[in-house]
N, C-alpha and C. Protein backbone atom coordinates (compact mmCIF):
# COMPACT_ATOMS: atom_id res chain seq x y z
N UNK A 1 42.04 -9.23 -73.16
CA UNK A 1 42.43 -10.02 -72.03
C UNK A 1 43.32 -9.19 -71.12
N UNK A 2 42.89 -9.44 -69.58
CA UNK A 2 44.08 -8.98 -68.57
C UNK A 2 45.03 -9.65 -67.89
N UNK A 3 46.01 -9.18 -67.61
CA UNK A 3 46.59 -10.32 -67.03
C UNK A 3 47.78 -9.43 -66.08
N UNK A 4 48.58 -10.29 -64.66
CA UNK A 4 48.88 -9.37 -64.05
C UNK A 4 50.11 -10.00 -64.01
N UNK A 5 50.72 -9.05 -64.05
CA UNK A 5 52.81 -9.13 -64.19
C UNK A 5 53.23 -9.26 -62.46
N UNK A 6 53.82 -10.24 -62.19
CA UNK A 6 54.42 -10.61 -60.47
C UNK A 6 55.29 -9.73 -60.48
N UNK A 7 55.78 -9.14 -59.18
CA UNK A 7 56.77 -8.36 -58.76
C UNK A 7 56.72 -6.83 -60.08
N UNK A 8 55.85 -7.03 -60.12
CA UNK A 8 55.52 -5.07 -61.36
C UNK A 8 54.42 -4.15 -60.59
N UNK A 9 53.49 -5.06 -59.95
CA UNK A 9 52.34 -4.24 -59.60
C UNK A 9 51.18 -3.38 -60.96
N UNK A 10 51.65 -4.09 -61.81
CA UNK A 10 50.96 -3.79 -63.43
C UNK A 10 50.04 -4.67 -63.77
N UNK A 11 48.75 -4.44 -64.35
CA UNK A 11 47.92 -4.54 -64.47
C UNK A 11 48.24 -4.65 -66.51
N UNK A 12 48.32 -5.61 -67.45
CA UNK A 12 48.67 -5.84 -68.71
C UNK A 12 47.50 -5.99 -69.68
N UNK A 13 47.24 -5.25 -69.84
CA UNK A 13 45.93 -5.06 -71.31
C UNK A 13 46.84 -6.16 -72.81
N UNK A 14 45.62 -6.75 -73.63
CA UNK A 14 46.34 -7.18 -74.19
C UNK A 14 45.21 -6.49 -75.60
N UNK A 15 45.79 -6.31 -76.81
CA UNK A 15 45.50 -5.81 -77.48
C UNK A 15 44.19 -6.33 -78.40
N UNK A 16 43.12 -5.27 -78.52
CA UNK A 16 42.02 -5.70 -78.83
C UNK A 16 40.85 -5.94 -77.92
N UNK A 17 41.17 -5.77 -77.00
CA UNK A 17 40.02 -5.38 -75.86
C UNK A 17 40.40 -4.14 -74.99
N UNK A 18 39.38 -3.42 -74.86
CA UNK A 18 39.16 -2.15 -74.24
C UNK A 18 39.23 -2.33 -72.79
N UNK A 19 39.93 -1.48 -72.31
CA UNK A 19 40.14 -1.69 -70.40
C UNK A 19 38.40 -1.35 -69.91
N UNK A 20 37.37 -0.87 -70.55
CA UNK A 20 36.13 -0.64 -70.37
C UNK A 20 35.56 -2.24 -70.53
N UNK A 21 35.86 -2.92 -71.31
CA UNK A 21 35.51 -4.05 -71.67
C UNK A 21 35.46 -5.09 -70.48
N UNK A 22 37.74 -5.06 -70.56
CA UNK A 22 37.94 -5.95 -69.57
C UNK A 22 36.98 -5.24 -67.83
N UNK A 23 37.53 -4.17 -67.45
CA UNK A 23 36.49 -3.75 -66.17
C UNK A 23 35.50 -4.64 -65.86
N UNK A 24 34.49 -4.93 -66.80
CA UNK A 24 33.10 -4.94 -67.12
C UNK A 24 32.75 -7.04 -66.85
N UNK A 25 33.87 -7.26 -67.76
CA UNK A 25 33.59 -8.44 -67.68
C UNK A 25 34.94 -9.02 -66.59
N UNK A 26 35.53 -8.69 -66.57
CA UNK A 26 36.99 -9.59 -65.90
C UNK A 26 37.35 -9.39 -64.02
N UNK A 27 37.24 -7.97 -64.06
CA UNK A 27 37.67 -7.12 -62.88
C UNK A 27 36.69 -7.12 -62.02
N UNK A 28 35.53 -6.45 -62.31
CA UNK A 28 33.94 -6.21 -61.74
C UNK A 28 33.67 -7.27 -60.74
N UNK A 29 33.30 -8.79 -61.30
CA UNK A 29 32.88 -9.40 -60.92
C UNK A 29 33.75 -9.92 -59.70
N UNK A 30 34.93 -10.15 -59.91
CA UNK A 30 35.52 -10.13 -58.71
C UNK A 30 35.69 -9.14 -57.49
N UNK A 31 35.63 -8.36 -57.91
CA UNK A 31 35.27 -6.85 -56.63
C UNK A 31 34.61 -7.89 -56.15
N UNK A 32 32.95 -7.80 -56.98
CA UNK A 32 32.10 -7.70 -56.14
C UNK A 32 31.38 -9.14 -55.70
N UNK A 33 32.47 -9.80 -56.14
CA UNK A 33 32.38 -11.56 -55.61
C UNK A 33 33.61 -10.90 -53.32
N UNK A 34 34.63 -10.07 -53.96
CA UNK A 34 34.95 -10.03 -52.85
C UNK A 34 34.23 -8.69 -51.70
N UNK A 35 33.56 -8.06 -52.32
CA UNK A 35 33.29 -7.11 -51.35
C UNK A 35 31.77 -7.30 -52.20
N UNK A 36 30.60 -7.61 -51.71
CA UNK A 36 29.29 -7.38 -52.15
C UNK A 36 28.74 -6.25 -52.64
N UNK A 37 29.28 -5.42 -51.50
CA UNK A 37 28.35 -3.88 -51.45
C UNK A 37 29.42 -2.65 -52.01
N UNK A 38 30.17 -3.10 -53.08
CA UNK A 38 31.16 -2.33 -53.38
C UNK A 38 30.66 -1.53 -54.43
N UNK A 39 29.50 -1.73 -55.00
CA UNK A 39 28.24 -0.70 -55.95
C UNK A 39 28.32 0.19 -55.56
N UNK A 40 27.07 -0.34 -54.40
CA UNK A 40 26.44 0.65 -53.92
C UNK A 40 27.73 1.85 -53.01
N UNK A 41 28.51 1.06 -52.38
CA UNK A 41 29.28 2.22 -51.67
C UNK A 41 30.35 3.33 -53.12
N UNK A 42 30.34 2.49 -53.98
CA UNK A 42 31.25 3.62 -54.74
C UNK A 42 30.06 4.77 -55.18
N UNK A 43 29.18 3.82 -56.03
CA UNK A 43 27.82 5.20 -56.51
C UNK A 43 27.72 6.06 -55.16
N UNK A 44 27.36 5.75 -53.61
CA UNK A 44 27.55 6.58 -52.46
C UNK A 44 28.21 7.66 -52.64
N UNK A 45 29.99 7.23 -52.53
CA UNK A 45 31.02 7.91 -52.25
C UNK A 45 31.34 9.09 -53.98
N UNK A 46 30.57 8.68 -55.05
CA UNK A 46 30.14 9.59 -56.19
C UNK A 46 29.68 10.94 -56.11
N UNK A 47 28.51 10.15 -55.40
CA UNK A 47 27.34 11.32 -55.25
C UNK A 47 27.86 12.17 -54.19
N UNK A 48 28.59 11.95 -53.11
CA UNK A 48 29.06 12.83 -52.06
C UNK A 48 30.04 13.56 -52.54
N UNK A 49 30.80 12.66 -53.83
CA UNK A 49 32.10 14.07 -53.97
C UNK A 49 31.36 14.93 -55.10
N UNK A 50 30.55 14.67 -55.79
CA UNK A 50 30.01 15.36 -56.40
C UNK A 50 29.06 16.70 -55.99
N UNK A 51 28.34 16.28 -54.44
CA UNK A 51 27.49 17.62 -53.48
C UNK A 51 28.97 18.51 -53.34
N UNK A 52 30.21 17.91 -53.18
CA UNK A 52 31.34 18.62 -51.89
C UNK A 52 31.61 19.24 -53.56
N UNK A 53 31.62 18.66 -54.62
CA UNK A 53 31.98 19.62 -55.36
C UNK A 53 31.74 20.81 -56.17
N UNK A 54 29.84 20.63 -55.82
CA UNK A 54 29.52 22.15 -56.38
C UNK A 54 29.20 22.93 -55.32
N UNK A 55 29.64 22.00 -53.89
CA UNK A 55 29.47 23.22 -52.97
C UNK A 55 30.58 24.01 -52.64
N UNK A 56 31.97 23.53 -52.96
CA UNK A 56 32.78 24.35 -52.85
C UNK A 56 32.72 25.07 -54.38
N UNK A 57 32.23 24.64 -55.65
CA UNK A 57 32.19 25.67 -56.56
C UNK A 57 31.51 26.84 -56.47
N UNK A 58 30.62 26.97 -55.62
CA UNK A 58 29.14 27.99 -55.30
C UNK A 58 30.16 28.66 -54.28
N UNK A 59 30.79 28.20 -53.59
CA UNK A 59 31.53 29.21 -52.17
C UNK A 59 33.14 29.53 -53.04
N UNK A 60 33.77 29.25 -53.84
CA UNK A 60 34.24 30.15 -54.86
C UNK A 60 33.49 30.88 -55.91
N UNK A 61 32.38 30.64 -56.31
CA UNK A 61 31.96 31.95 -57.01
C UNK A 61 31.60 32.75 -55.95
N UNK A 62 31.31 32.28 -55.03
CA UNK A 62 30.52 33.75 -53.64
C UNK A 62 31.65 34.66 -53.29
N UNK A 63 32.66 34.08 -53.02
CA UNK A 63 34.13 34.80 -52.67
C UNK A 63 34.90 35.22 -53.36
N UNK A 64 34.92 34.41 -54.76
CA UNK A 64 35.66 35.31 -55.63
C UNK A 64 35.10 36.10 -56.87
N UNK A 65 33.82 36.25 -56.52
CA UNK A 65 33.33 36.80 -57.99
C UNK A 65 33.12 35.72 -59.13
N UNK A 66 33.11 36.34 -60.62
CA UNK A 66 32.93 35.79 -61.67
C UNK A 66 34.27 35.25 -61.90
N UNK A 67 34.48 33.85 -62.65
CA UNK A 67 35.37 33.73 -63.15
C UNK A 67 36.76 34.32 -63.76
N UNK A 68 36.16 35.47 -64.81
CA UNK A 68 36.56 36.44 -65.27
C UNK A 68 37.56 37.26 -63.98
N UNK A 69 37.20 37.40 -63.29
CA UNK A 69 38.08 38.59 -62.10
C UNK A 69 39.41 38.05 -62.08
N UNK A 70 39.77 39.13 -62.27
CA UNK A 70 41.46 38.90 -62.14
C UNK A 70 42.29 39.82 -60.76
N UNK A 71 41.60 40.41 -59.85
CA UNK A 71 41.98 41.35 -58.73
C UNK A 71 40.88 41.24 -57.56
N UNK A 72 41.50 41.15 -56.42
CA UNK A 72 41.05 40.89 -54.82
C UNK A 72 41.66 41.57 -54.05
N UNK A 73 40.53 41.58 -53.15
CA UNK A 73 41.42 41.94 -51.68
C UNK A 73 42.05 41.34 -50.92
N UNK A 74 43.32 42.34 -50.92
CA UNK A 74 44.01 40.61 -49.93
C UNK A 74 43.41 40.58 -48.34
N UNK A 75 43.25 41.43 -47.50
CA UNK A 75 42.56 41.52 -46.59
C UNK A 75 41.76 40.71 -46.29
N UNK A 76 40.58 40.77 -47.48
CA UNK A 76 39.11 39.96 -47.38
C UNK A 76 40.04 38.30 -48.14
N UNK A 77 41.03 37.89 -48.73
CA UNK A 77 41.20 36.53 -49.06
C UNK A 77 42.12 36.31 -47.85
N UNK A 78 42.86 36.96 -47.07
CA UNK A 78 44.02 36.41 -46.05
C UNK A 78 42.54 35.73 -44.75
N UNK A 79 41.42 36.21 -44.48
CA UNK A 79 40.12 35.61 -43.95
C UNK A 79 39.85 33.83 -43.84
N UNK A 80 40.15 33.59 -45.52
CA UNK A 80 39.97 32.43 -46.46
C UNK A 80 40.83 31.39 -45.71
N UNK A 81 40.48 29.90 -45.54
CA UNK A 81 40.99 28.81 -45.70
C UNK A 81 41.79 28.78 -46.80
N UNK A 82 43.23 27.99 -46.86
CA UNK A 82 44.47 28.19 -47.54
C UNK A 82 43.77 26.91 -48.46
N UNK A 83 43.29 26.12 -48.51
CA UNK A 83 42.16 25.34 -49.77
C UNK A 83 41.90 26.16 -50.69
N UNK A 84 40.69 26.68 -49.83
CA UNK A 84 39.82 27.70 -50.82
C UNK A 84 40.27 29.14 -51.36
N UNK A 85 41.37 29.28 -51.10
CA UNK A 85 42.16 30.14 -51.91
C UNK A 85 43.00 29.52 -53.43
N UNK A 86 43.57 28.87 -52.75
CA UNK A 86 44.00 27.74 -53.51
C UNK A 86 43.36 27.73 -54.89
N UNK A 87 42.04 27.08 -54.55
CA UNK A 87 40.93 27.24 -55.42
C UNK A 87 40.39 27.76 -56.39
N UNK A 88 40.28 29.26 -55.33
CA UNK A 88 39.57 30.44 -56.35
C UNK A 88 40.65 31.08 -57.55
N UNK A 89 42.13 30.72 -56.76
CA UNK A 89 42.90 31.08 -57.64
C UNK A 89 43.52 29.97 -58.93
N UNK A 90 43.15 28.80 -58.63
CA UNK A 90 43.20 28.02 -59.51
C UNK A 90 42.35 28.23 -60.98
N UNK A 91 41.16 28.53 -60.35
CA UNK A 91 39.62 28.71 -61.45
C UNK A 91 40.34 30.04 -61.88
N UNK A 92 40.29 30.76 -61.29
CA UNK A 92 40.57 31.97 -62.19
C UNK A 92 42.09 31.66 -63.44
N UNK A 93 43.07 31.25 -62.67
CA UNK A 93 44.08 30.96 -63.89
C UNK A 93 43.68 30.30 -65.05
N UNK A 94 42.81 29.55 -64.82
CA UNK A 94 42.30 28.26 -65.70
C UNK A 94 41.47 29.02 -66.87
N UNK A 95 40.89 29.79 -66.56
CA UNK A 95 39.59 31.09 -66.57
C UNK A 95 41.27 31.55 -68.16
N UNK A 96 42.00 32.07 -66.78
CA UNK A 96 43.21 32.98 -68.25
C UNK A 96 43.70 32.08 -69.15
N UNK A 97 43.87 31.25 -68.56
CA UNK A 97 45.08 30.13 -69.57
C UNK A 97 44.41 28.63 -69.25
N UNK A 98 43.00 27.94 -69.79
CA UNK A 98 42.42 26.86 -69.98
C UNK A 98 43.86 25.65 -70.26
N UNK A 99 45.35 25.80 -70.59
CA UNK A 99 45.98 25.17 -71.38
C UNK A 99 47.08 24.44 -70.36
N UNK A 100 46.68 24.75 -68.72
CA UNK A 100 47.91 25.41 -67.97
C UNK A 100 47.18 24.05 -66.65
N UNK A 101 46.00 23.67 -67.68
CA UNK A 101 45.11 22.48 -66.52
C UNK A 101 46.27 21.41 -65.35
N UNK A 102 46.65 21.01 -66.37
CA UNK A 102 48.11 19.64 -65.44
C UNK A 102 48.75 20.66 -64.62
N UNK A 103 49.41 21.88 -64.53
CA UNK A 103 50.74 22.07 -64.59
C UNK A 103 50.31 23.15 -63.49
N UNK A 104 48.85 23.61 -62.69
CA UNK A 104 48.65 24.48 -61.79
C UNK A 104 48.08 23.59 -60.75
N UNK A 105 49.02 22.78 -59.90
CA UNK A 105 48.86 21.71 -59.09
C UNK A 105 48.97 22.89 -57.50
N UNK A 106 48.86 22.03 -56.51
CA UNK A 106 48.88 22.41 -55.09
C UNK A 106 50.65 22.86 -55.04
N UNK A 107 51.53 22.42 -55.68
CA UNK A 107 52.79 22.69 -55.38
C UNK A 107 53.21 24.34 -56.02
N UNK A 108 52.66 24.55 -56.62
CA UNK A 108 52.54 25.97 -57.17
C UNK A 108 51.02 26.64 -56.74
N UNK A 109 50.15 26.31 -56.12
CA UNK A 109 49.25 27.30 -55.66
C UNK A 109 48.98 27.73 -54.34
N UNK A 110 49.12 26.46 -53.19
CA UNK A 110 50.08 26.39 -51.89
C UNK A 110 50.64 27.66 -51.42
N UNK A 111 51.67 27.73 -52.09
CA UNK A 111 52.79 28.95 -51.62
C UNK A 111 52.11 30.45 -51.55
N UNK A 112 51.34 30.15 -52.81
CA UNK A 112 50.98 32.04 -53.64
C UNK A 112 49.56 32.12 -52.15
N UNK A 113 48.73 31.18 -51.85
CA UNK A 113 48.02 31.12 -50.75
C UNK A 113 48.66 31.43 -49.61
N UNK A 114 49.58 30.89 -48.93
CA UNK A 114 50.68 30.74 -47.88
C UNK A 114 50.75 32.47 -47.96
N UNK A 115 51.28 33.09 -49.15
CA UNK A 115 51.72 34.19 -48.89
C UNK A 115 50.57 34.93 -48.80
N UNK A 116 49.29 35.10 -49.20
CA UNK A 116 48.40 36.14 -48.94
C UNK A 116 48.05 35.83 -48.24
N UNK A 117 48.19 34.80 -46.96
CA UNK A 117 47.44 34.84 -45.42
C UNK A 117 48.86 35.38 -44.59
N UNK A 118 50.06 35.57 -45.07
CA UNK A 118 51.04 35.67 -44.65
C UNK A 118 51.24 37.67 -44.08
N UNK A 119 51.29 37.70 -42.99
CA UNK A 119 51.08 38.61 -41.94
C UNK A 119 52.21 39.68 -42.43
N UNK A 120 53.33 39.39 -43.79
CA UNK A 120 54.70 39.86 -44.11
C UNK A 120 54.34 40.60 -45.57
N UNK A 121 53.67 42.33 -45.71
CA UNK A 121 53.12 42.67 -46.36
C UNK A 121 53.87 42.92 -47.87
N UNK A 122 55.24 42.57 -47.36
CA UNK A 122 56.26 42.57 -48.83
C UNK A 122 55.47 42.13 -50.04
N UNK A 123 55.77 43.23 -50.86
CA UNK A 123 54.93 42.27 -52.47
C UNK A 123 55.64 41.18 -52.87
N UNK A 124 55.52 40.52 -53.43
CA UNK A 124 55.52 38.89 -53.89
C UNK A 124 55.18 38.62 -55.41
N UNK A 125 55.62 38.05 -56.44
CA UNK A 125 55.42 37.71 -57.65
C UNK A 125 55.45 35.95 -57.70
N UNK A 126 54.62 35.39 -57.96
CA UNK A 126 54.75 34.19 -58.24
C UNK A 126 54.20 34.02 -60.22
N UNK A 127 55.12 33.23 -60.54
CA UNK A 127 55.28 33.21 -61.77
C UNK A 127 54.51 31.80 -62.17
N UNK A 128 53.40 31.40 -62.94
CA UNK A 128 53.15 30.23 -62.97
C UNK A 128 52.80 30.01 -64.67
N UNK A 129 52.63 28.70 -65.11
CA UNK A 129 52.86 28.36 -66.21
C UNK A 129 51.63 28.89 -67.14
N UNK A 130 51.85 28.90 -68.69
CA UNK A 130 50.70 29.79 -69.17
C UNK A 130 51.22 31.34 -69.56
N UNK A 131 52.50 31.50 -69.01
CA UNK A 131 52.34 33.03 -69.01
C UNK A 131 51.62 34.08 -67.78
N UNK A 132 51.46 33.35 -66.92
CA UNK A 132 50.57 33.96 -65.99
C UNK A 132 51.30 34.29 -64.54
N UNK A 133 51.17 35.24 -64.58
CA UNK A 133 52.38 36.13 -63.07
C UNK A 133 50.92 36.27 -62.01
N UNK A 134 51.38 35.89 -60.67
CA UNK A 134 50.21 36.29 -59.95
C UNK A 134 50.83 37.25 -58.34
N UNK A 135 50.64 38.42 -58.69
CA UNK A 135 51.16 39.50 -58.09
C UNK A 135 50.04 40.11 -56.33
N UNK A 136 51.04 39.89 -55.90
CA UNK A 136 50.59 40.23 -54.19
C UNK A 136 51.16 41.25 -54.01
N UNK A 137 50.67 42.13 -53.44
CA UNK A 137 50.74 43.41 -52.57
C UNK A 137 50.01 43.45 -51.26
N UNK A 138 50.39 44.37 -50.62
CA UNK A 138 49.99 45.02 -49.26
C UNK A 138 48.29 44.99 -49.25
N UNK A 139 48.00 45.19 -50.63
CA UNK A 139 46.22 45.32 -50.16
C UNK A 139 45.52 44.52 -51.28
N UNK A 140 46.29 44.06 -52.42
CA UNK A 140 45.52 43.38 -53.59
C UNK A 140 46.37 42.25 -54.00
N UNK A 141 45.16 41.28 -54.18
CA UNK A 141 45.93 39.98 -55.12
C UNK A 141 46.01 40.81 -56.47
N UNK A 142 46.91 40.53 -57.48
CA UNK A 142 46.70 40.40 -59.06
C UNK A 142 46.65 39.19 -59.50
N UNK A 143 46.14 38.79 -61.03
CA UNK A 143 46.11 37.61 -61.64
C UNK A 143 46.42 38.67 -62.60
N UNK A 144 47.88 38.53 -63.36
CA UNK A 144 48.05 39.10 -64.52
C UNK A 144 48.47 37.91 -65.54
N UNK A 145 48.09 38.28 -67.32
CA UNK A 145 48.99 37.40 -68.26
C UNK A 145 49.90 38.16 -69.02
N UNK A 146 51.41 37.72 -69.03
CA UNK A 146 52.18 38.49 -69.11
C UNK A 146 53.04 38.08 -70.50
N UNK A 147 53.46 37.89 -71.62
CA UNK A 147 54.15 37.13 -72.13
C UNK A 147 55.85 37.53 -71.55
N UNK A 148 55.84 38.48 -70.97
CA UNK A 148 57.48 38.53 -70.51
C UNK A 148 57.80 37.36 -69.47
N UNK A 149 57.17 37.12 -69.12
CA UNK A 149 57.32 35.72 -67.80
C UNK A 149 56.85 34.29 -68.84
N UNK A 150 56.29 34.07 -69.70
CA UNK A 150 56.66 32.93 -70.70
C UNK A 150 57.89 32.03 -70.18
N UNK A 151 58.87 32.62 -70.30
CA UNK A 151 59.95 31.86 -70.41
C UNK A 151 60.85 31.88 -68.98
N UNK A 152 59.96 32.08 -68.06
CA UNK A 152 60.85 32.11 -66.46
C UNK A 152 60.22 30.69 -66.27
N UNK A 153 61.40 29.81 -65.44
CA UNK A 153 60.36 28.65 -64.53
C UNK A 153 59.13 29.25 -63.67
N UNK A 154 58.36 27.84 -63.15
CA UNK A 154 57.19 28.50 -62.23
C UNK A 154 57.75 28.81 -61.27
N UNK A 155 57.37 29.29 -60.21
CA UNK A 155 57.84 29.68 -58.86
C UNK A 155 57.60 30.99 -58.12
N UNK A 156 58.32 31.10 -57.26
CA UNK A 156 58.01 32.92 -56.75
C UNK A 156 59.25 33.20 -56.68
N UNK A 157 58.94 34.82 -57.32
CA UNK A 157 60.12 35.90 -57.14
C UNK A 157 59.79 36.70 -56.06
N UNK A 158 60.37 37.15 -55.86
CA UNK A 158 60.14 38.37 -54.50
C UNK A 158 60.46 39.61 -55.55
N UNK A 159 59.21 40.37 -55.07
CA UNK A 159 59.67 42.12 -56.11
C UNK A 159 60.21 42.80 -55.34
């Protein structure tokens, strides 16, 4: 059974039925007693993030190589939309450290992007979780795994 708590904005499962369950029988039908076509537009809006998402997977493997690569040009990535950097450097960390999934958000990949479109050729160390240092220079990204950076917060150092 569901049931909804006033002034919580909580949604209360009660034990012994599955939130798949309740969905199915409790929730559902009211959607789609209030919006008819609320099927068909979610299966829609599915299938579209699903094209946008192996098409930006196909335009990070085109730009950044294999998974595996751990070194770029910064030249040819400062080119790149600050997204799709974002991105390629996300997959690749994920690629080093599968363990690091939650914790390599836009607030730590943002910046390390920011700086390789950034016109200020100073090298740059950004330290991110996993063990994983991701090192900018004048002409190359690095993706290194380091265990000496283990135990630094995430963030960027300046070298």
């Amino acid at each position: 059974m569901i049931f909804f708590q006033p002034g919580t904005k909580r949604l209360h499962f009660i034990a012994g039925h599955l939130p798949s369950t309740i969905l199915r029988r409790d929730v559902l039908p009211i959607i789609e007693e209030l919006w008819p076509d609320a099927a068909r537009r979610v299966s829609g809006t599915a299938d579209a993030v699903e094209t946008a998402r192996c098409a930006l997977d196909n335009k990070i493997a085109l730009t950044f190589g294999e998974a595996s690569q751990r070194v770029w040009s910064r030249r040819e990535m400062a080119d790149l939309p600050l997204p799709l950097i974002a991105a390629g450097l996300r997959r690749a960390a994920l690629d080093e450290s599968p363990d690091s999934t939650d914790d390599l958000g836009q607030r730590l990949l943002l910046p390390a992007a920011e700086s390789i479109k950034n016109t200020d050729r100073h090298p740059k160390e950004f330290h991110w979780p996993g063990g994983l240092m991701l090192k900018i220079t004048s002409g190359e990204v690095h993706l290194l795994s380091s265990s000496r950076v283990q135990g630094e917060p995430p963030g960027q150092k300046n070298a």
